[in-house]
C-alpha atoms as a PDB file:
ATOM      1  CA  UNK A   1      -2.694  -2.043 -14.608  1.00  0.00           C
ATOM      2  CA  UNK A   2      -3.099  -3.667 -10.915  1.00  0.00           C
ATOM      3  CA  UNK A   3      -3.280  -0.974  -8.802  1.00  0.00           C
ATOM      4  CA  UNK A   4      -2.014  -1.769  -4.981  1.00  0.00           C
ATOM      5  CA  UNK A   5      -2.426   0.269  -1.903  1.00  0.00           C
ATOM      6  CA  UNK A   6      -0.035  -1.301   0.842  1.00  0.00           C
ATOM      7  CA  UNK A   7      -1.804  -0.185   4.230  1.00  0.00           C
ATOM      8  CA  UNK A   8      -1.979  -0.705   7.612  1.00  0.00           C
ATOM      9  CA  UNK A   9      -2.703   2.142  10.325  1.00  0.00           C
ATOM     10  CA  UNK A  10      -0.259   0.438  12.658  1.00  0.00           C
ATOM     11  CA  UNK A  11       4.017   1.664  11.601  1.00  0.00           C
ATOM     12  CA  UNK A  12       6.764  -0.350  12.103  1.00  0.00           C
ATOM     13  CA  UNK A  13       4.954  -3.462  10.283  1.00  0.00           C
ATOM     14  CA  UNK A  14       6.650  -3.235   6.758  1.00  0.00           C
ATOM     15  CA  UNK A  15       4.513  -1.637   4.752  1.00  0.00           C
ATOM     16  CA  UNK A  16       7.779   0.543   3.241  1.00  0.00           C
ATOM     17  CA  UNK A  17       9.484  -2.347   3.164  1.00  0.00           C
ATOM     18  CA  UNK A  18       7.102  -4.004   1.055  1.00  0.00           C
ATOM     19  CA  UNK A  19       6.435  -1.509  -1.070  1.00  0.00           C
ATOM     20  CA  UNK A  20       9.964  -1.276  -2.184  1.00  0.00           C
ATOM     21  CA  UNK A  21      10.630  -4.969  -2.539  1.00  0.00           C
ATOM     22  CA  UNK A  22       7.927  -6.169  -3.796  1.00  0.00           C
ATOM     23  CA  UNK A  23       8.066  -3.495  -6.562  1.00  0.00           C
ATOM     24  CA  UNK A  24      11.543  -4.453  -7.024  1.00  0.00           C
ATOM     25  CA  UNK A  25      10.819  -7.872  -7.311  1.00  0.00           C
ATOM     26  CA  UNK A  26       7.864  -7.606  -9.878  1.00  0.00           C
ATOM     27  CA  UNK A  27      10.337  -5.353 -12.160  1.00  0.00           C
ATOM     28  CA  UNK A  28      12.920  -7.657 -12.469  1.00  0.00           C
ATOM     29  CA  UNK A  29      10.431 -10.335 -13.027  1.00  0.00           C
ATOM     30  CA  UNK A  30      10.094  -8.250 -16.284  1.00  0.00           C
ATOM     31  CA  UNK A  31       7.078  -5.967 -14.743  1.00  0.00           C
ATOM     32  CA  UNK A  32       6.795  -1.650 -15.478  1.00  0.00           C
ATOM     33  CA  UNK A  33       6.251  -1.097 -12.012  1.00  0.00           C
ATOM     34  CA  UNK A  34       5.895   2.443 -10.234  1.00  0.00           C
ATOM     35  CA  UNK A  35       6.062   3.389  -6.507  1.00  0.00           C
ATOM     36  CA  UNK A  36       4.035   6.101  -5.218  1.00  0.00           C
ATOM     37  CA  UNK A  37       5.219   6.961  -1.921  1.00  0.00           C
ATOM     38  CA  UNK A  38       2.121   8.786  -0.031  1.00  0.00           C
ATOM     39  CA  UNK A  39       4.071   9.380   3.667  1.00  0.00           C
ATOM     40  CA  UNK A  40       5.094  12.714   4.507  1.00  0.00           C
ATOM     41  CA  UNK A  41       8.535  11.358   6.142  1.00  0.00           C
ATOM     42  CA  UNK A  42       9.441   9.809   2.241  1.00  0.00           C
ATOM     43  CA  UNK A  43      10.888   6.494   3.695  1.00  0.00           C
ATOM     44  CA  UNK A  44       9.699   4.901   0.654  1.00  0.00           C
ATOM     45  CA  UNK A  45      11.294   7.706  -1.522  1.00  0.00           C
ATOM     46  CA  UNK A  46      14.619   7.546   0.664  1.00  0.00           C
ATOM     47  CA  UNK A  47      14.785   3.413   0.790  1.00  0.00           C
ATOM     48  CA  UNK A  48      14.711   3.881  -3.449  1.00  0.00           C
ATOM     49  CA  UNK A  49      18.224   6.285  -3.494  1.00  0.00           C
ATOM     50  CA  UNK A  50      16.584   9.633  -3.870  1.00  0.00           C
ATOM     51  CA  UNK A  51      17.180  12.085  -1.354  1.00  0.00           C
ATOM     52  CA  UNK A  52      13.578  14.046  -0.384  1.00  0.00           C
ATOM     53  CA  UNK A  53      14.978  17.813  -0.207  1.00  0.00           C
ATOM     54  CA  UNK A  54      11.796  19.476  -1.327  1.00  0.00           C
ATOM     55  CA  UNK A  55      13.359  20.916  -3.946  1.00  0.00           C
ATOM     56  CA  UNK A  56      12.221  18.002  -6.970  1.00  0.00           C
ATOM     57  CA  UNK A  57       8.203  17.785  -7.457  1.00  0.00           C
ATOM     58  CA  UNK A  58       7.088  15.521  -5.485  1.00  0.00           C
ATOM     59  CA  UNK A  59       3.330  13.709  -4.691  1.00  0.00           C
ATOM     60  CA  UNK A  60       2.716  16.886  -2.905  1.00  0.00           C
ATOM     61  CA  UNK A  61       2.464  19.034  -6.612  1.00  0.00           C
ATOM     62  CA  UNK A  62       0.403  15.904  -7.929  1.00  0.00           C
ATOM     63  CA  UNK A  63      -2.038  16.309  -5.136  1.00  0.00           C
ATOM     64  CA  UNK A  64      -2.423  19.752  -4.333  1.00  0.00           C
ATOM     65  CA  UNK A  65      -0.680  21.587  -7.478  1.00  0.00           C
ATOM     66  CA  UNK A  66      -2.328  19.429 -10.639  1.00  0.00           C
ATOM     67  CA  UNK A  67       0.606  18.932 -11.737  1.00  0.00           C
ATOM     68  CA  UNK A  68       0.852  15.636 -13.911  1.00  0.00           C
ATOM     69  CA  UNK A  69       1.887  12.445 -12.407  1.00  0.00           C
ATOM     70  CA  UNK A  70       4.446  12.259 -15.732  1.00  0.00           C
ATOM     71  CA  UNK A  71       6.068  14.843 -14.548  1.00  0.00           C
ATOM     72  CA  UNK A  72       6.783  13.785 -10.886  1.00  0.00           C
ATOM     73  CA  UNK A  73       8.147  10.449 -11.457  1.00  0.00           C
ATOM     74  CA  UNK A  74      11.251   9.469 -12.199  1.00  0.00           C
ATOM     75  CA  UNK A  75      13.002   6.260 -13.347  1.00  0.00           C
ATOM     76  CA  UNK A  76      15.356   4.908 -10.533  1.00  0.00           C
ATOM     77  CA  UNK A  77      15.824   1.336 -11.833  1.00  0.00           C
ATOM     78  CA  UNK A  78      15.205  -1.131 -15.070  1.00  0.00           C
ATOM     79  CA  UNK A  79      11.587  -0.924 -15.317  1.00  0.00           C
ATOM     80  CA  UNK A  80      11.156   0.605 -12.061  1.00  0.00           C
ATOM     81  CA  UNK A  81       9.564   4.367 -11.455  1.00  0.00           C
ATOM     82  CA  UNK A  82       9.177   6.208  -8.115  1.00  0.00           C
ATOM     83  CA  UNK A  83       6.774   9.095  -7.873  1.00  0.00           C
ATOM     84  CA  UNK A  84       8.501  10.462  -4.231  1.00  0.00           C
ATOM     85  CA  UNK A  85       7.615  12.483  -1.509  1.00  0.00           C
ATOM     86  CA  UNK A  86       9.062  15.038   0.654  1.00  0.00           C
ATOM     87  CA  UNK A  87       8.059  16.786   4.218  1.00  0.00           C
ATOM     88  CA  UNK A  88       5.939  19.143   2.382  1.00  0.00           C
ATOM     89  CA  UNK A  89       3.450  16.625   2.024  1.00  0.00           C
ATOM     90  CA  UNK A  90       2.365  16.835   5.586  1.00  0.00           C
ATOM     91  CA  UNK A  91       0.757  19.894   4.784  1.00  0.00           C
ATOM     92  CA  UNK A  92      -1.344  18.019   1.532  1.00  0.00           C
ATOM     93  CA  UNK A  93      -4.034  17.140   4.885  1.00  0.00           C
ATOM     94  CA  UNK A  94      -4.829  21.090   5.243  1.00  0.00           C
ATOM     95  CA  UNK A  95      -4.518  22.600   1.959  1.00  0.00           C
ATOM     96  CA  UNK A  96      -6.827  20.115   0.553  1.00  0.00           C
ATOM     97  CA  UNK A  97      -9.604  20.588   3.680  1.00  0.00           C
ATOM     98  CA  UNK A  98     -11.714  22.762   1.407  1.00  0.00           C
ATOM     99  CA  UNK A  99     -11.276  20.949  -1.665  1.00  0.00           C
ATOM    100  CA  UNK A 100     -14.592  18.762  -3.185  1.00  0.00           C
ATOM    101  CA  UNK A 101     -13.904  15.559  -4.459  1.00  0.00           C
ATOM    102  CA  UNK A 102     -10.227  15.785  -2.662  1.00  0.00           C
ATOM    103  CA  UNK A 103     -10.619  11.686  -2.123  1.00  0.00           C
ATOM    104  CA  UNK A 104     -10.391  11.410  -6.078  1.00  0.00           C
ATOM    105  CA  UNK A 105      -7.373  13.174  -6.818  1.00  0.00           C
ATOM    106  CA  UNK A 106      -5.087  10.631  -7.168  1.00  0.00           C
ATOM    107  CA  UNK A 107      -7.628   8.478  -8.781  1.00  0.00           C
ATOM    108  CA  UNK A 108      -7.813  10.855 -11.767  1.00  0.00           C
ATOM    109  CA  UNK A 109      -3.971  11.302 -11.801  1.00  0.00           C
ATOM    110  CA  UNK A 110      -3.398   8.231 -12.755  1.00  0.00           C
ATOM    111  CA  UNK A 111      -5.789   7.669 -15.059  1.00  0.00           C
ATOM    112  CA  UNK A 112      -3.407   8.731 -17.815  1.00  0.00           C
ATOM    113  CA  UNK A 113      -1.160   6.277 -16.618  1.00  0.00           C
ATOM    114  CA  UNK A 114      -3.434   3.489 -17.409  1.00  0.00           C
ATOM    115  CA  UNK A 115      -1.146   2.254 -20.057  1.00  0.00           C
ATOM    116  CA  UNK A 116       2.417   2.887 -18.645  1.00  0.00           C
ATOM    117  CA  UNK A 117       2.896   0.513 -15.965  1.00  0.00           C
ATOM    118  CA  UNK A 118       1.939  -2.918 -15.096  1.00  0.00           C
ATOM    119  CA  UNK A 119       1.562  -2.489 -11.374  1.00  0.00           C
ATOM    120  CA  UNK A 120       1.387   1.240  -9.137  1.00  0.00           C
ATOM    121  CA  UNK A 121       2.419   0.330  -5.871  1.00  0.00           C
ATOM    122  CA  UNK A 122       1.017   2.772  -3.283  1.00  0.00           C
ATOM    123  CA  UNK A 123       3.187   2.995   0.063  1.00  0.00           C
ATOM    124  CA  UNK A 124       0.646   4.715   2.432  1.00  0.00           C
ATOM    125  CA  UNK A 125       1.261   6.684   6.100  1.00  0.00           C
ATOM    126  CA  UNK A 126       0.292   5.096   8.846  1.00  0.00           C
ATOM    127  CA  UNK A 127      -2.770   6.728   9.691  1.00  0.00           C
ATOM    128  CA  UNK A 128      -6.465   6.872   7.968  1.00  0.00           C
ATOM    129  CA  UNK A 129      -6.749  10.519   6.885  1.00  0.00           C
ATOM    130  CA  UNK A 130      -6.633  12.442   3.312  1.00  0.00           C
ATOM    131  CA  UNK A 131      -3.559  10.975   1.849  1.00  0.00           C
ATOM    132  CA  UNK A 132      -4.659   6.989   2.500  1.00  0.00           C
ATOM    133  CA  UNK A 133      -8.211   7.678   1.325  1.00  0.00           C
ATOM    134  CA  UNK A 134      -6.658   9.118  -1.625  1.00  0.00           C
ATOM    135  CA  UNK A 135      -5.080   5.203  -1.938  1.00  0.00           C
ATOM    136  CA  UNK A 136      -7.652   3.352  -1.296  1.00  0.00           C
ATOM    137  CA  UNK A 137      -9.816   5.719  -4.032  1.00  0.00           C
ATOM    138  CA  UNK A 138      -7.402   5.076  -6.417  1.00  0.00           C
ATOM    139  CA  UNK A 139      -6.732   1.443  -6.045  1.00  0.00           C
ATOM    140  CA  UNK A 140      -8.060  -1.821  -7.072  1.00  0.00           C
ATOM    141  CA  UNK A 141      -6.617  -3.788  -4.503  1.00  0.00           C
ATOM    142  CA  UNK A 142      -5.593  -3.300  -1.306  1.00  0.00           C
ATOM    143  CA  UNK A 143      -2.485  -5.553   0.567  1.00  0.00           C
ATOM    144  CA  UNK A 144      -2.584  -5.541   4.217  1.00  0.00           C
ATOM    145  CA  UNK A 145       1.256  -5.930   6.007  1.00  0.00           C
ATOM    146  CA  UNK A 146       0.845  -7.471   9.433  1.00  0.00           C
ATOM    147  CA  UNK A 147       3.133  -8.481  12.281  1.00  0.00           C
ATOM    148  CA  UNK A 148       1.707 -11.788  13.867  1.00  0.00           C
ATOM    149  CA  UNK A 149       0.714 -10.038  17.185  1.00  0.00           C
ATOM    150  CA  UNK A 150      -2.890 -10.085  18.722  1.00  0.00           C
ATOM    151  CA  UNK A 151      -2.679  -6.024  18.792  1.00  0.00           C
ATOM    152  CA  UNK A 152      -2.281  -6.211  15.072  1.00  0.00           C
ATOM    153  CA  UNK A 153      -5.458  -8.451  14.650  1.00  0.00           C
ATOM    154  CA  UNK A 154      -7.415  -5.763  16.750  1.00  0.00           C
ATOM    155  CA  UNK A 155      -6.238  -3.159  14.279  1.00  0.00           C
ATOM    156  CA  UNK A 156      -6.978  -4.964  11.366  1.00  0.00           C
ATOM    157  CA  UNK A 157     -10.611  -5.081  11.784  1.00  0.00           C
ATOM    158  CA  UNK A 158     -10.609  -1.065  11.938  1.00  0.00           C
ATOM    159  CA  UNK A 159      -8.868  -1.202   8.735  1.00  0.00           C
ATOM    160  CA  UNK A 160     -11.135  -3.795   7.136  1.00  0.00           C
ATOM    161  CA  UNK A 161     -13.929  -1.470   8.486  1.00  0.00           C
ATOM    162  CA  UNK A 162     -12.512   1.502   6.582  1.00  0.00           C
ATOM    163  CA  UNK A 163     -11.660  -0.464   2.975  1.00  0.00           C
ATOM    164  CA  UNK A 164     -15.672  -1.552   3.284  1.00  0.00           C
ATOM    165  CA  UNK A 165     -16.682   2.451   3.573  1.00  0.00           C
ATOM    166  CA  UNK A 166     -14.539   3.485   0.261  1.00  0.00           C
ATOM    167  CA  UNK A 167     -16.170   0.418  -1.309  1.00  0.00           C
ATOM    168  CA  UNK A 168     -19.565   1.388  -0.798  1.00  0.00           C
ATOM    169  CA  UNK A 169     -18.896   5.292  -0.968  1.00  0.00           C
ATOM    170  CA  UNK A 170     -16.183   5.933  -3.555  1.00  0.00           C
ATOM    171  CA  UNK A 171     -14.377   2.979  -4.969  1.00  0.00           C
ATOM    172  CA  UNK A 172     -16.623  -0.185  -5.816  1.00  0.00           C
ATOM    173  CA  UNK A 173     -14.312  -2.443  -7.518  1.00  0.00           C
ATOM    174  CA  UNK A 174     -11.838  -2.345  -4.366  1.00  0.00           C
ATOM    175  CA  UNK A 175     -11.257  -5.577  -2.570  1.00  0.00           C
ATOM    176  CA  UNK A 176      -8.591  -6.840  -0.169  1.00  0.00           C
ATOM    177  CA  UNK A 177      -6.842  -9.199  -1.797  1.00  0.00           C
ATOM    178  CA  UNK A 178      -3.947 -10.267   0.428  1.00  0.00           C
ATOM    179  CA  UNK A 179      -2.354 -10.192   3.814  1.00  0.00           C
ATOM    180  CA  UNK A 180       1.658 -10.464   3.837  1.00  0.00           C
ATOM    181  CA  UNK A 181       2.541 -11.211   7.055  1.00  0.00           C
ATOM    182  CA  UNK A 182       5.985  -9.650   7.579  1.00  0.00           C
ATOM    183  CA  UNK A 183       8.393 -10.005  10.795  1.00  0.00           C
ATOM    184  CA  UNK A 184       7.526 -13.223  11.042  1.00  0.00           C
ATOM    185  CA  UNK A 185       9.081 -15.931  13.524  1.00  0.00           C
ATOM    186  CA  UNK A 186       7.730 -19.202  12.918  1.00  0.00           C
ATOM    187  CA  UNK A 187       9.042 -21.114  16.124  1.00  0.00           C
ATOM    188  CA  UNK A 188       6.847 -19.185  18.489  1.00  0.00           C
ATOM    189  CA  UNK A 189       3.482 -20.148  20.028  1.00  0.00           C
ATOM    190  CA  UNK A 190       1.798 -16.536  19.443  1.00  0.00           C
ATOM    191  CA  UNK A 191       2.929 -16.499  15.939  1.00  0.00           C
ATOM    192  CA  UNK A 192       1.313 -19.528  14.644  1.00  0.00           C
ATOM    193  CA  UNK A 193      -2.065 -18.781  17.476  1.00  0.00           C
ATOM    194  CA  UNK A 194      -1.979 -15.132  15.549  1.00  0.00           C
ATOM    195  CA  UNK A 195      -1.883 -16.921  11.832  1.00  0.00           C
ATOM    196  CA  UNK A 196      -4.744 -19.275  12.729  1.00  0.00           C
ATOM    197  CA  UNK A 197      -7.046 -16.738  14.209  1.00  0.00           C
ATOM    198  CA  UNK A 198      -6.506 -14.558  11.267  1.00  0.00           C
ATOM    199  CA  UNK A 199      -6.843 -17.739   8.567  1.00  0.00           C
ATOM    200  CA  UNK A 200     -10.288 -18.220  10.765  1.00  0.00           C
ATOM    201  CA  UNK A 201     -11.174 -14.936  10.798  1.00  0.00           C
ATOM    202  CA  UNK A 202     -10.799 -14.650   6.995  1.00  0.00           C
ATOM    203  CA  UNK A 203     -12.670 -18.039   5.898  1.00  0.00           C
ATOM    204  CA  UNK A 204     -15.642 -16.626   7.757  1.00  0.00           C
ATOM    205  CA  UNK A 205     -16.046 -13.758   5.473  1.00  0.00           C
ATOM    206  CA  UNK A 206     -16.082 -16.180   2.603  1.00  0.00           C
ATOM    207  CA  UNK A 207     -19.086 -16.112  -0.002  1.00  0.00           C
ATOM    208  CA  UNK A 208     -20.029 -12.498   2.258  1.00  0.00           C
ATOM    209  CA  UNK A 209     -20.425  -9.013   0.148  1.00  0.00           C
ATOM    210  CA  UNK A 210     -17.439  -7.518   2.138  1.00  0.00           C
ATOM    211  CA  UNK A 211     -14.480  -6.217   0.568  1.00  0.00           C
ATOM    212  CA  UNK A 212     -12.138  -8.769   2.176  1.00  0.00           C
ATOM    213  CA  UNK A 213     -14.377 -11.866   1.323  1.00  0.00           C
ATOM    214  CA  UNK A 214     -11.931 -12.985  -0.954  1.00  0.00           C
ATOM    215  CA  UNK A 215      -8.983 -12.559   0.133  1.00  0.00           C
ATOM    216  CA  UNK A 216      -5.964 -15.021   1.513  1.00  0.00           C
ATOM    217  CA  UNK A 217      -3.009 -14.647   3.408  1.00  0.00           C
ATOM    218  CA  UNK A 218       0.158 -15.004   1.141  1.00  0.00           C
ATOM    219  CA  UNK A 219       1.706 -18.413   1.843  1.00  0.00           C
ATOM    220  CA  UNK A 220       5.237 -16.416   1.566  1.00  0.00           C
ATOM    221  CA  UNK A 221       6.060 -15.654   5.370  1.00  0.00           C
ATOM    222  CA  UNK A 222       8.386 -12.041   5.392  1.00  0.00           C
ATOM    223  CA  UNK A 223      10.782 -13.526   7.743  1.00  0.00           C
ATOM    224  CA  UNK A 224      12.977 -11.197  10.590  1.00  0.00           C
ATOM    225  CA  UNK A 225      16.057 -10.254   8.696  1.00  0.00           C
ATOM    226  CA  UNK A 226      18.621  -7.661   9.679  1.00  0.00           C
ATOM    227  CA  UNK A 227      19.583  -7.073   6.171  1.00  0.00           C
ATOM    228  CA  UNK A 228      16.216  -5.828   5.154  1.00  0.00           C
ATOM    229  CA  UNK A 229      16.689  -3.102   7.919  1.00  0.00           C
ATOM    230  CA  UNK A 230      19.545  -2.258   6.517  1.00  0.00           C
ATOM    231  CA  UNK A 231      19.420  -1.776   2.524  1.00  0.00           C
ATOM    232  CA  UNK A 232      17.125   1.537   3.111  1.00  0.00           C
ATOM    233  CA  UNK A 233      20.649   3.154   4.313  1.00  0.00           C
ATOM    234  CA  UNK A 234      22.121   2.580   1.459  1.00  0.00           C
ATOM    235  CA  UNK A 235      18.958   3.887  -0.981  1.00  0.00           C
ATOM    236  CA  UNK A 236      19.027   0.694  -2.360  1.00  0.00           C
ATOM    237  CA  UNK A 237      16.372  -2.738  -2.468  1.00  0.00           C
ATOM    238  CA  UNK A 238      17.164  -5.706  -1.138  1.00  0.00           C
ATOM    239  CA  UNK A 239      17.882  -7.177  -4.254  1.00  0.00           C
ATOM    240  CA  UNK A 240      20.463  -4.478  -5.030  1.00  0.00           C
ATOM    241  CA  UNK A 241      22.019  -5.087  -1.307  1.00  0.00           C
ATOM    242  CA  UNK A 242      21.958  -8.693  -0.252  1.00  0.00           C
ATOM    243  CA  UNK A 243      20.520 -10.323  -3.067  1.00  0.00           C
ATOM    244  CA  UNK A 244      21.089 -14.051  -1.884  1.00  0.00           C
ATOM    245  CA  UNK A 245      19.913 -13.115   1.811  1.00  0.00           C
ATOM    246  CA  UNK A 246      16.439 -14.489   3.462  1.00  0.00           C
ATOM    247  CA  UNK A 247      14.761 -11.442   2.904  1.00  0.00           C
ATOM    248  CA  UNK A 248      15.588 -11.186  -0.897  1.00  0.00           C
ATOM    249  CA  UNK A 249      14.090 -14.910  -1.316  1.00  0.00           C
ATOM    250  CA  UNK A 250      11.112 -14.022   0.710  1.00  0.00           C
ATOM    251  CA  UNK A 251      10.057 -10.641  -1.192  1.00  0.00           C
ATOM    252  CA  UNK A 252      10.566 -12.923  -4.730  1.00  0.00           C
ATOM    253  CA  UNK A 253       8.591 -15.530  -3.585  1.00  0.00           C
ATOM    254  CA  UNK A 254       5.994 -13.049  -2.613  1.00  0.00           C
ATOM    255  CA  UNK A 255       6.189 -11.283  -6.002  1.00  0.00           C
ATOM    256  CA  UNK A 256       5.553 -14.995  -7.556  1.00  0.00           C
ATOM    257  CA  UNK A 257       2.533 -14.996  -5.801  1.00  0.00           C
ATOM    258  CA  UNK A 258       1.369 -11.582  -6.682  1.00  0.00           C
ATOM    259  CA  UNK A 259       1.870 -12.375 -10.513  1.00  0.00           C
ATOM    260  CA  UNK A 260       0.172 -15.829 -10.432  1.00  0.00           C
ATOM    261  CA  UNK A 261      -2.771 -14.297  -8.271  1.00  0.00           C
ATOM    262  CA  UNK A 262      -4.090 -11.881 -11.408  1.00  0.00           C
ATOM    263  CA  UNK A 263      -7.318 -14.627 -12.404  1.00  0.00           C
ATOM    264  CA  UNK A 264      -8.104 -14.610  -9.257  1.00  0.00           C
ATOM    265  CA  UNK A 265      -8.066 -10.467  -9.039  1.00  0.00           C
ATOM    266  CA  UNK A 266      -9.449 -10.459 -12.646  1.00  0.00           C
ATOM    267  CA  UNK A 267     -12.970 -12.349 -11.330  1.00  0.00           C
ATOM    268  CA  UNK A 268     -13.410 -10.945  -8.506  1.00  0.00           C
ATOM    269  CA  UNK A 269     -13.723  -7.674 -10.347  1.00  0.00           C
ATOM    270  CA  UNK A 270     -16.590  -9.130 -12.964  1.00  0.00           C
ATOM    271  CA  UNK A 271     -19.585  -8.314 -11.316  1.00  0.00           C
ATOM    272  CA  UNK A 272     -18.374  -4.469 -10.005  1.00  0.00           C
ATOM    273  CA  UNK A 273     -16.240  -3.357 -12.981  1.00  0.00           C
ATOM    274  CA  UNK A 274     -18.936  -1.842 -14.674  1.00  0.00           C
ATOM    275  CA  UNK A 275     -20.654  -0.050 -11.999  1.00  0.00           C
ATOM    276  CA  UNK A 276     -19.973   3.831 -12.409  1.00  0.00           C
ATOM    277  CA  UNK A 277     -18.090   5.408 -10.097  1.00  0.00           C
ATOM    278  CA  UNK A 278     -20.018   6.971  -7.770  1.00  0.00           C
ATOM    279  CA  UNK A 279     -20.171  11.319  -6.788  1.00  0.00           C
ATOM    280  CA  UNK A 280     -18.891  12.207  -3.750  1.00  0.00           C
ATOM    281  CA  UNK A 281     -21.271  13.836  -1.963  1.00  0.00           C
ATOM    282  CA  UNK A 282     -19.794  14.870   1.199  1.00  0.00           C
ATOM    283  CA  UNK A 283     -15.882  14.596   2.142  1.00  0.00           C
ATOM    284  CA  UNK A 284     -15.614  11.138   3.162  1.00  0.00           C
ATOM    285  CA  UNK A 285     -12.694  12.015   5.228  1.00  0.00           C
ATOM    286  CA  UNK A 286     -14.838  14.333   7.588  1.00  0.00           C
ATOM    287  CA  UNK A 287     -16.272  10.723   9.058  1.00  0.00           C
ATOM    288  CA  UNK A 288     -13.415  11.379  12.034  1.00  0.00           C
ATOM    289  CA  UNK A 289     -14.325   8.414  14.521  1.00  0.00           C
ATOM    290  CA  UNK A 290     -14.638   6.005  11.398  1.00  0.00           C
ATOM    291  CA  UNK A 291     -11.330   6.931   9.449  1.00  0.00           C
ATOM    292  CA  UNK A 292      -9.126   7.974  12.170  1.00  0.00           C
ATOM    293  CA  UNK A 293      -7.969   5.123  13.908  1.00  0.00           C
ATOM    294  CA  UNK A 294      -4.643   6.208  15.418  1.00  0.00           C
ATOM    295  CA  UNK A 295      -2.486   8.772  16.900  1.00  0.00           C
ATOM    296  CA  UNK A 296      -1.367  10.821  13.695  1.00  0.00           C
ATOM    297  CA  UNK A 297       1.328  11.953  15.316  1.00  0.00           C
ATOM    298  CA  UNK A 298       3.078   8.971  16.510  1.00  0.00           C
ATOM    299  CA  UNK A 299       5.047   6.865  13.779  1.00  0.00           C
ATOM    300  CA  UNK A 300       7.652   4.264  14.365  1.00  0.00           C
ATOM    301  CA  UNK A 301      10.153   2.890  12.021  1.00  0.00           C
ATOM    302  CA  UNK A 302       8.674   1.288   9.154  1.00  0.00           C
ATOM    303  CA  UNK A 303      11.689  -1.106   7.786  1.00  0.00           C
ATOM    304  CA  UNK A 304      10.749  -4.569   8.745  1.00  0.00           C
END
């Protein structure tokens, strides 16, 4: 089971977006694929057609209630799962304060899961605290959405920062594996300045001990479409909405990629896969300046 965190500390970049599609895509490719959706507002959970009252269990009972992750999901298309969210989730940050090992939650959740999907996608807030440590513990990979703008390439080194302190505290088989660049408008200057700084910036790290030394931007470009800001209205993908549309093409491209990218993945992980994982000695979380990169209470719309 490839297990996916989709992050980036910055909103309105397409992590949701992603999340949704590219499970989408990977199911009707013939994939068992299952969304977690780890942000308190539940676009993720909304975008798939289920309505986040508070009332159905939610990741908030996985987290802070033990309450199985077999119980929580739910099937919500062929070969396609959603474990949702709901507001109460928000409040997963302070009940779990006091709890040891509260980084690894998740991480044991789905251990019994091991054999029921192909791919857990992880949809993560937009911020560094309990919930996206919880992600990145859990995960094997991580995918990085970015919008081709210089801020974004300032905030991505924060992030890369933060993947390389689970690695060496919690989580030493994760590695960042791809960056999908989403918005994207290829007839501007900045854009393709942006693309080559980052390509630069990547090849660098090559042959390095980091995290991200081996990973690649996806050659698929998520291109500006109006109908992928749209679909999440309707609680449905984009395959489901406007499958013949730019963005529908884009997401199966990228989910072509993603499935032809597992030798890679597969020996990378060689030489860490059979390192224990390590104890937790002290909340990993508690490291403020390191993990908390942004304003947690400013979010903007994630739908590309």
């Amino acid at each position: 089971m490839r297990r996916i965190a989709i992050i980036n500390q910055k909103g309105g970049v397409g992590k949701t977006t992603t999340a949704v599609n590219l499970g989408a895509a990977l199911a009707a490719a013939g994939r068992r694929v299952c969304v977690l959706d780890l942000d308190p507002q539940a676009h993720a959970t909304t975008h798939l057609g289920v309505e986040p009252d508070g009332q159905a269990p939610s990741l908030y009972d996985v987290l802070v209630n033990s309450q199985p992750l077999a119980e929580v999901r739910r099937q919500v298309g062929d070969r396609l799962w959603l474990a949702g969210s709901d507001i109460n989730l928000a409040a997963a940050e302070v009940e779990l304060a006091g709890v040891v090992g509260r980084e690894v939650i998740l991480r044991d959740q789905l251990a019994p899961e091991e054999d029921q999907f192909d791919y857990v996608l992880m949809d993560c807030a937009p911020s560094l605290g309990v919930l996206t440590l919880n992600a990145l513990s859990a995960a094997t990979e991580v995918f990085i959405p970015l919008q081709p703008h210089f801020l974004a390439l300032h905030g991505l080194g924060k992030l890369l920062e933060t993947t390389a302190l689970v690695a060496k505290r919690i989580n030493p088989v994760l590695r960042v594996t791809g960056i999908i660049l989403c918005l994207y408008e290829a007839n501007t200057k900045l854009t393709q300045e942006v693309v080559n700084d980052l390509q630069e910036y990547l090849q660098k790290a090559r042959g390095g001990n980091s995290p991200w030394a081996m990973a690649s931007v996806f050659a698929t470009r998520i291109r500006r479409n109006i109908k992928l800001a749209e679909c999440p209205s309707f609680g449905q993908s984009i395959f489901a909405y406007a499958p013949k549309c730019p963005g529908a093409e884009d997401y199966s491209a990228l989910a072509r990629e993603v499935l032809g990218s597992v030798t890679q993945i597969i020996a990378t992980r060689v030489a860490v896969e059979s390192e224990p994982i390590p104890v937790v000695r002290r909340p990993l979380s508690d490291h403020n300046t390191s993990m908390a990169a942004t304003d947690h209470g400013t979010r903007t719309s994630d739908h590309s």
